[in-house]
C-alpha atoms as a PDB file:
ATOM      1  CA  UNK A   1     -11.576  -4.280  -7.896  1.00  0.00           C
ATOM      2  CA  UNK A   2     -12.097  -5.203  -4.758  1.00  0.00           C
ATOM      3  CA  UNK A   3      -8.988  -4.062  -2.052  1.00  0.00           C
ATOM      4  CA  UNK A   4      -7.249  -7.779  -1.455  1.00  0.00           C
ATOM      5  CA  UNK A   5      -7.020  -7.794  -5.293  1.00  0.00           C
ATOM      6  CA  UNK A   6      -5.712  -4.543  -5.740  1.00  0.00           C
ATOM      7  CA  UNK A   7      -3.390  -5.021  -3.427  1.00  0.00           C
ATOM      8  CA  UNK A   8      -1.918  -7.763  -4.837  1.00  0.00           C
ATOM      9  CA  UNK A   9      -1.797  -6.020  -8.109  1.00  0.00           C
ATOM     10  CA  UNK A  10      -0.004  -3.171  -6.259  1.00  0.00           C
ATOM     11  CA  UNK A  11       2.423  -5.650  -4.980  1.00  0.00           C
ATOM     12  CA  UNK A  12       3.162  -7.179  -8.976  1.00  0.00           C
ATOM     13  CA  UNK A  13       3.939  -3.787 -10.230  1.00  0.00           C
ATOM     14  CA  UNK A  14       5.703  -2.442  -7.099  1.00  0.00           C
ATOM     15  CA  UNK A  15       8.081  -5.690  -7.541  1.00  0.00           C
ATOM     16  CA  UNK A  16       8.344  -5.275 -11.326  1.00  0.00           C
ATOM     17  CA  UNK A  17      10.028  -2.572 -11.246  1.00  0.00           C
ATOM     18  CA  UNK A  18      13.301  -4.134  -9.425  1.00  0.00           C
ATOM     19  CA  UNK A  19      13.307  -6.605 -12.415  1.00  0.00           C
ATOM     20  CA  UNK A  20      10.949  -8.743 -14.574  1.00  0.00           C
ATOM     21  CA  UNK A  21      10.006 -12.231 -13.314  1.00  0.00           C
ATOM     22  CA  UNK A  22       7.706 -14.868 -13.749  1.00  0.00           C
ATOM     23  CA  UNK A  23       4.784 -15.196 -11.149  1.00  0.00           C
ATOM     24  CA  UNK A  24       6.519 -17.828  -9.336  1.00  0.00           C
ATOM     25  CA  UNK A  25       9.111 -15.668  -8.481  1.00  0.00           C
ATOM     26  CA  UNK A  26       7.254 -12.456  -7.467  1.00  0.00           C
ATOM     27  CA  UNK A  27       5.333 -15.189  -5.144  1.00  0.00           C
ATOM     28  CA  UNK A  28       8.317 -16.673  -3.883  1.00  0.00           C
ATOM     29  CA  UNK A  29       9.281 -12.360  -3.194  1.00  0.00           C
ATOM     30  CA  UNK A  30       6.245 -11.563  -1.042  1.00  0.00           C
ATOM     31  CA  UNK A  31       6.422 -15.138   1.236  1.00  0.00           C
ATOM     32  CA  UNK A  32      10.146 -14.021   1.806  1.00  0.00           C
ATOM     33  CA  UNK A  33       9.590 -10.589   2.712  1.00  0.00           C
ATOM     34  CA  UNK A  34       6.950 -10.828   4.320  1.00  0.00           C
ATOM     35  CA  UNK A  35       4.224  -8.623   2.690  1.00  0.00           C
ATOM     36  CA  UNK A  36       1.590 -10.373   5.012  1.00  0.00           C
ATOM     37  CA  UNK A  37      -1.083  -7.791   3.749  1.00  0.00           C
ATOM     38  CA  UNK A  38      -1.640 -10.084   0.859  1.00  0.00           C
ATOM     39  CA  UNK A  39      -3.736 -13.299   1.280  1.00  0.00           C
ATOM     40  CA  UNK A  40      -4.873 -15.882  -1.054  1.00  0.00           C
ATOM     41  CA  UNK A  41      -1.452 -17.078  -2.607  1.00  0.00           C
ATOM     42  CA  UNK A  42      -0.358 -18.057  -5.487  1.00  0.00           C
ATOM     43  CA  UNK A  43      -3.941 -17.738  -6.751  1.00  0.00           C
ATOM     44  CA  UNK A  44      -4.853 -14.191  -6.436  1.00  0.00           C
ATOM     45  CA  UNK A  45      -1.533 -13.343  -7.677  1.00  0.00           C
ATOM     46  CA  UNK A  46      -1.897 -15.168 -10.886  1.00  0.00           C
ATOM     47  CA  UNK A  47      -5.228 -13.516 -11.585  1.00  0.00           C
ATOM     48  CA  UNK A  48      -3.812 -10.067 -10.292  1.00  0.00           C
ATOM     49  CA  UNK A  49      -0.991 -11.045 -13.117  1.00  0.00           C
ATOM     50  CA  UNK A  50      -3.663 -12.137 -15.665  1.00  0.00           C
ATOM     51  CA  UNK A  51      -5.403  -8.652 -15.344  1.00  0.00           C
ATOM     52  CA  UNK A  52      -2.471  -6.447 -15.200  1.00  0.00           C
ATOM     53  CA  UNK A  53      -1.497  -8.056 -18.321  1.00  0.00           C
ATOM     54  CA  UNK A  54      -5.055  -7.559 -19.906  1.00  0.00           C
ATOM     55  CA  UNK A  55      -4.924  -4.272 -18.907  1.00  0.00           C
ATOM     56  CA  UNK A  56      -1.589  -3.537 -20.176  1.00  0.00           C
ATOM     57  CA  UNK A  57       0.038  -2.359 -16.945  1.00  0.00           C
ATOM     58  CA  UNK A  58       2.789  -5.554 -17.514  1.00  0.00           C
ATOM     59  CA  UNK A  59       3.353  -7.268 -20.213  1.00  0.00           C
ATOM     60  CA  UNK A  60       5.228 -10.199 -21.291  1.00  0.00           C
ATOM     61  CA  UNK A  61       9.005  -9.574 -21.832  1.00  0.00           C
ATOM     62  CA  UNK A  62       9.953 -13.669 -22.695  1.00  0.00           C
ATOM     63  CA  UNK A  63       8.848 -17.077 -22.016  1.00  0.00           C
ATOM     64  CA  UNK A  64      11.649 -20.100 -20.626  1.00  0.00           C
ATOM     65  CA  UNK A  65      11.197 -23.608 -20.152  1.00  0.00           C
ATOM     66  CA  UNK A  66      13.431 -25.518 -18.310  1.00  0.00           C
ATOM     67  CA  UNK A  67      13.635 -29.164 -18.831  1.00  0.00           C
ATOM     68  CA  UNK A  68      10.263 -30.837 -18.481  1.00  0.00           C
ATOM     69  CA  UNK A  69       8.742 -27.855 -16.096  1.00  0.00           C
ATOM     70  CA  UNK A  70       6.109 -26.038 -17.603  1.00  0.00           C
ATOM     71  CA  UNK A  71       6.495 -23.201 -19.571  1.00  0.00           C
ATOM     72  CA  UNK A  72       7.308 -19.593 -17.365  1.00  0.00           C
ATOM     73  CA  UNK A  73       6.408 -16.178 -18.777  1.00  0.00           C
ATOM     74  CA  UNK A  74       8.224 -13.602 -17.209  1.00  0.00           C
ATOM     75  CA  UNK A  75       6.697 -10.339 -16.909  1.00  0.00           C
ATOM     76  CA  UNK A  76       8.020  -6.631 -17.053  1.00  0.00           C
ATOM     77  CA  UNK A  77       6.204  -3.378 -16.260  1.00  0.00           C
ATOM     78  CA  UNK A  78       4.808  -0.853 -18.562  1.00  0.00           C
ATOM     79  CA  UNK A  79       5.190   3.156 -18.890  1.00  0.00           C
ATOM     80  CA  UNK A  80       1.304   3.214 -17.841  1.00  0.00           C
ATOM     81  CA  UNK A  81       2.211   0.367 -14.862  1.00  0.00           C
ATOM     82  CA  UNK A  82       4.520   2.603 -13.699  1.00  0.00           C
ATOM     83  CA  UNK A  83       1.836   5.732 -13.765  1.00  0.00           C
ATOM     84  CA  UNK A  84      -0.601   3.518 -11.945  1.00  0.00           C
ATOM     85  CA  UNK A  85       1.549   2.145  -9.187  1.00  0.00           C
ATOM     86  CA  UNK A  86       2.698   5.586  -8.673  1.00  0.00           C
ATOM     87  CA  UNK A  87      -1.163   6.739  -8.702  1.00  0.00           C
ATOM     88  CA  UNK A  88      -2.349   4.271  -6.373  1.00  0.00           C
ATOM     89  CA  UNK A  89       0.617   4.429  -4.141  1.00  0.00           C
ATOM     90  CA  UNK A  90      -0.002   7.947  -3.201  1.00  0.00           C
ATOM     91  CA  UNK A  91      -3.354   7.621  -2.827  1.00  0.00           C
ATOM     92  CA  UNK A  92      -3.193   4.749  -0.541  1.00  0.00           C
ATOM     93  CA  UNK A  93      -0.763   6.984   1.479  1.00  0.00           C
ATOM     94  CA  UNK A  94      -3.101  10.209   1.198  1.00  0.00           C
ATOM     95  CA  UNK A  95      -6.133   9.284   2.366  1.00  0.00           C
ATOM     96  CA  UNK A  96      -7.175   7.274   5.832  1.00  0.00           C
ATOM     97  CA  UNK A  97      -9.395   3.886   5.567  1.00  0.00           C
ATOM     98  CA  UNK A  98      -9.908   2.242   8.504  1.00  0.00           C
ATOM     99  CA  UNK A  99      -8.737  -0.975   6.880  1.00  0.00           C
ATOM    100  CA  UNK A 100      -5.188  -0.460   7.486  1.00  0.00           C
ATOM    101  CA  UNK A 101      -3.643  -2.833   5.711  1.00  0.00           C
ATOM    102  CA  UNK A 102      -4.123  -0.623   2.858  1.00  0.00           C
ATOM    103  CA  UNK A 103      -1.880   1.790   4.519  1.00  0.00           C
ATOM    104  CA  UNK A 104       0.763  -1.088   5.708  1.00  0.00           C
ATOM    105  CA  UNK A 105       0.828  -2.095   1.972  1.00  0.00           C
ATOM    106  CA  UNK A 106       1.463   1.661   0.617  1.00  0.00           C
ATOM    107  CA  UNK A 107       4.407   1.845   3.286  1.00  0.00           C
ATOM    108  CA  UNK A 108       5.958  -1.470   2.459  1.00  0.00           C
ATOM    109  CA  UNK A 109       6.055  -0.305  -1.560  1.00  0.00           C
ATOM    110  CA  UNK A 110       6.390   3.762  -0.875  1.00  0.00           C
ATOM    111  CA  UNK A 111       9.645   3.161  -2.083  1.00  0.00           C
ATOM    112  CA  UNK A 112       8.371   3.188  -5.707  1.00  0.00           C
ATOM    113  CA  UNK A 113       7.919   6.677  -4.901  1.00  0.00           C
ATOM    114  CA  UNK A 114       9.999   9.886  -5.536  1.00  0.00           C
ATOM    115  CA  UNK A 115      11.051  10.955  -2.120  1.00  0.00           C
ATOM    116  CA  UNK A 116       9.592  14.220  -2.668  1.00  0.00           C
ATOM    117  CA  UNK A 117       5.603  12.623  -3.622  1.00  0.00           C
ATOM    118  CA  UNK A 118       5.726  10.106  -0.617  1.00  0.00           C
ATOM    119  CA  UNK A 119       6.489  13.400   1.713  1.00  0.00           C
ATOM    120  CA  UNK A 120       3.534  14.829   0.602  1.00  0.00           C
ATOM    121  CA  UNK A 121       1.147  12.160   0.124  1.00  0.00           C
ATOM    122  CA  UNK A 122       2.215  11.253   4.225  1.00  0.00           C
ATOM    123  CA  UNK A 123       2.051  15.023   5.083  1.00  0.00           C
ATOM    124  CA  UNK A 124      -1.469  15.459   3.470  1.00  0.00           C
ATOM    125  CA  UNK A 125      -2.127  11.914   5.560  1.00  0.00           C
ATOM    126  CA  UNK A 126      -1.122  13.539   8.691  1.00  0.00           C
ATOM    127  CA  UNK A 127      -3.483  16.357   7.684  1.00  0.00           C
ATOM    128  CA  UNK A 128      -6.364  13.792   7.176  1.00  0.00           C
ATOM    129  CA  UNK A 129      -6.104  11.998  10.512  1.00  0.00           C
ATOM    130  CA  UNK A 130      -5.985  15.184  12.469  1.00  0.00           C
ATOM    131  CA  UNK A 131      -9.577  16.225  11.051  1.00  0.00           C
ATOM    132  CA  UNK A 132     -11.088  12.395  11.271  1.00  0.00           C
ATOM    133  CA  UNK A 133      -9.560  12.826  15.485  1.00  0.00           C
ATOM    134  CA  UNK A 134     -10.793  16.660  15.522  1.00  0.00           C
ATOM    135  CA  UNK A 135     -14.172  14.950  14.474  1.00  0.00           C
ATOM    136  CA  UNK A 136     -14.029  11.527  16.722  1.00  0.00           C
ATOM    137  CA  UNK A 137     -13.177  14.622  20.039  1.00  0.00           C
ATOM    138  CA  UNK A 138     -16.245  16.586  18.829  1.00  0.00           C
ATOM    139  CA  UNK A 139     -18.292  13.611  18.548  1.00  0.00           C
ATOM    140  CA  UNK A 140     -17.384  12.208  21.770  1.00  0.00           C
ATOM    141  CA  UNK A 141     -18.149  15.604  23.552  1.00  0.00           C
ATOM    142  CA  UNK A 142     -21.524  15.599  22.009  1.00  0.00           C
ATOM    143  CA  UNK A 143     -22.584  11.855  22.726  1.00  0.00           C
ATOM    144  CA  UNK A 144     -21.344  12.425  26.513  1.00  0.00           C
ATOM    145  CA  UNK A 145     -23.295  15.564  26.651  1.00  0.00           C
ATOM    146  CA  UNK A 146     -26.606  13.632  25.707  1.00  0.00           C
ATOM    147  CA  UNK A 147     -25.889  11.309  28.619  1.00  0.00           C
ATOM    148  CA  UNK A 148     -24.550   8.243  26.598  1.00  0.00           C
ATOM    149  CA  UNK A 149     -22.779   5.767  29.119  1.00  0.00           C
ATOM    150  CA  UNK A 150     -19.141   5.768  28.267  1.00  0.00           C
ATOM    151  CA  UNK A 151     -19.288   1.978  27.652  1.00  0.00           C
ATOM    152  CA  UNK A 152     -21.314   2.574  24.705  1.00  0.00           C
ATOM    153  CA  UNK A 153     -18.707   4.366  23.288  1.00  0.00           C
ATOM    154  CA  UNK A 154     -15.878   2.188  23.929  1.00  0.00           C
ATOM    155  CA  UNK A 155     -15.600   1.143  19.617  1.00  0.00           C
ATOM    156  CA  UNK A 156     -14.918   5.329  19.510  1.00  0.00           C
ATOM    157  CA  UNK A 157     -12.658   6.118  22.184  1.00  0.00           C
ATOM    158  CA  UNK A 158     -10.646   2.867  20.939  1.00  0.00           C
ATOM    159  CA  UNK A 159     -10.839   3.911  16.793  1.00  0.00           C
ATOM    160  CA  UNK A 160      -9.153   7.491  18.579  1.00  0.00           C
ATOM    161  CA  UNK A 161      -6.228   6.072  20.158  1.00  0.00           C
ATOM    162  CA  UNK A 162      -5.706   4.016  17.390  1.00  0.00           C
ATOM    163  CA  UNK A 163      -5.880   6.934  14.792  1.00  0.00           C
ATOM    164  CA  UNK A 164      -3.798   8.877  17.839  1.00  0.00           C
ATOM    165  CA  UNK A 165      -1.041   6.250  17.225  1.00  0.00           C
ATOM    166  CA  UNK A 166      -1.081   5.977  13.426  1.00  0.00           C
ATOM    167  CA  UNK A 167      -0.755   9.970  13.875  1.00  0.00           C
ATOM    168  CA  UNK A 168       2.120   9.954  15.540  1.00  0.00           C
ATOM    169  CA  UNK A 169       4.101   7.167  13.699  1.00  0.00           C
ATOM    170  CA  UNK A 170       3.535   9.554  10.365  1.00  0.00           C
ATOM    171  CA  UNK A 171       4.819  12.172  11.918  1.00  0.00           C
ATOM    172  CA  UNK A 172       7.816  10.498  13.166  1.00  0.00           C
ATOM    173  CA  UNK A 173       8.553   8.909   9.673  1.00  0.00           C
ATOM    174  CA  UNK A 174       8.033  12.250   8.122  1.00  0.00           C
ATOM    175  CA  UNK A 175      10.735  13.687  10.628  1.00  0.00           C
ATOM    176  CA  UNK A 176      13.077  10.957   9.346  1.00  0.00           C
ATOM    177  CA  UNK A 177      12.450  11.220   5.970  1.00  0.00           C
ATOM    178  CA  UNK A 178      12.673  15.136   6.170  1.00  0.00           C
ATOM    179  CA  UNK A 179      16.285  14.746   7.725  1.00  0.00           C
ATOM    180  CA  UNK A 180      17.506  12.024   5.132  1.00  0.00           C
ATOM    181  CA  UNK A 181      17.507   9.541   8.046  1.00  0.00           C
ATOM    182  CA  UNK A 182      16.299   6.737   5.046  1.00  0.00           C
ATOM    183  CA  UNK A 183      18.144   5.327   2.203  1.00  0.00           C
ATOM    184  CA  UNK A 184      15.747   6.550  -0.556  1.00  0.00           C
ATOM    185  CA  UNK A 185      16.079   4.756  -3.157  1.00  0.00           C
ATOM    186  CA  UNK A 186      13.040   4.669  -6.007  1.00  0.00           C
ATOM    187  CA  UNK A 187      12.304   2.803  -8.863  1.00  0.00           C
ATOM    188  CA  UNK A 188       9.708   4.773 -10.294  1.00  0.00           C
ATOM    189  CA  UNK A 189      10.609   7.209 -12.909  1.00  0.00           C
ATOM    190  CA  UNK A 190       9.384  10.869 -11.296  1.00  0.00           C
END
């Protein structure tokens, strides 16, 4: 599945477990809040919904028709939707990519989490980025040892600060976290 559609189907089940709704609505849900990590609405959301119904993560809970509007199937999420949000949240948390939307996504829904799993997933996060910036220092050391320029490794020294930064937001939101500074609130059975 490639990462825009998964995603999206990250999004569906993260928003089905407030309450069931139709696509409409959970489209109507992302525009208002936001969750800019998501392109290609409404269509990749209906075929996110399609497949997460096909694979059983959702399925559908009734079907209204209002007037002369077309029919609307609302959706709810499954036992196994909630496993796999809960799966691919903390994964998405765990491990760096350098597409970072990934990561803006899995903190917009951590929520789903329990409290506990989203301190560890971000703690073993924090872990991560420390070895990928332990490597980038090595790597820089060696490169200006051979004699590189330093404008040749501009991409490197700017992938660094920006890992340097990501670094130290973790830790910060770990710090609040740790000393209850956030309303924690999940929806995801532990």
């Amino acid at each position: 599945m490639a990462q825009r559609q998964s995603l999206v189907g990250l999004t569906v089940l993260a928003l089905l477990t407030v309450r069931p709704s139709h696509p409409y609505e959970l489209h109507r849900f992302m525009i208002d809040t936001h969750k800019d990590y998501i392109t290609g609405l409404p269509r990749s959301l209906y075929h996110a919904v399609e497949r997460l119904a096909k694979d059983e993560l959702i399925v559908p809970a009734k079907t209204d028709r209002e007037g002369r509007r077309p029919e609307r199937t609302v959706y709810e999420i499954t036992d196994e939707g909630r496993k796999e949000l809960a799966t691919r949240l903390r994964r998405l948390l765990e491990k760096p990519d350098p597409d970072r939307r990934a990561f803006v996504a899995a903190v917009s829904l951590m929520g789903c989490l329990p409290l506990a799993e989203a301190q560890r997933a971000l703690r073993g996060r924090a872990a991560s980025i420390e070895g990928v910036l332990a490597g980038m220092e090595a790597h820089m050391r060696a490169i200006a040892d051979s004699g590189l320029p330093e404008i040749l490794m501009l991409e490197v020294e700017c992938e660094q600060a920006l890992y340097t930064a990501e670094l130290d937001w973790v830790r910060r939101l770990i710090d609040r976290l740790d000393r209850g500074e956030l309303d924690w609130k999940t929806t995801v059975e532990p």
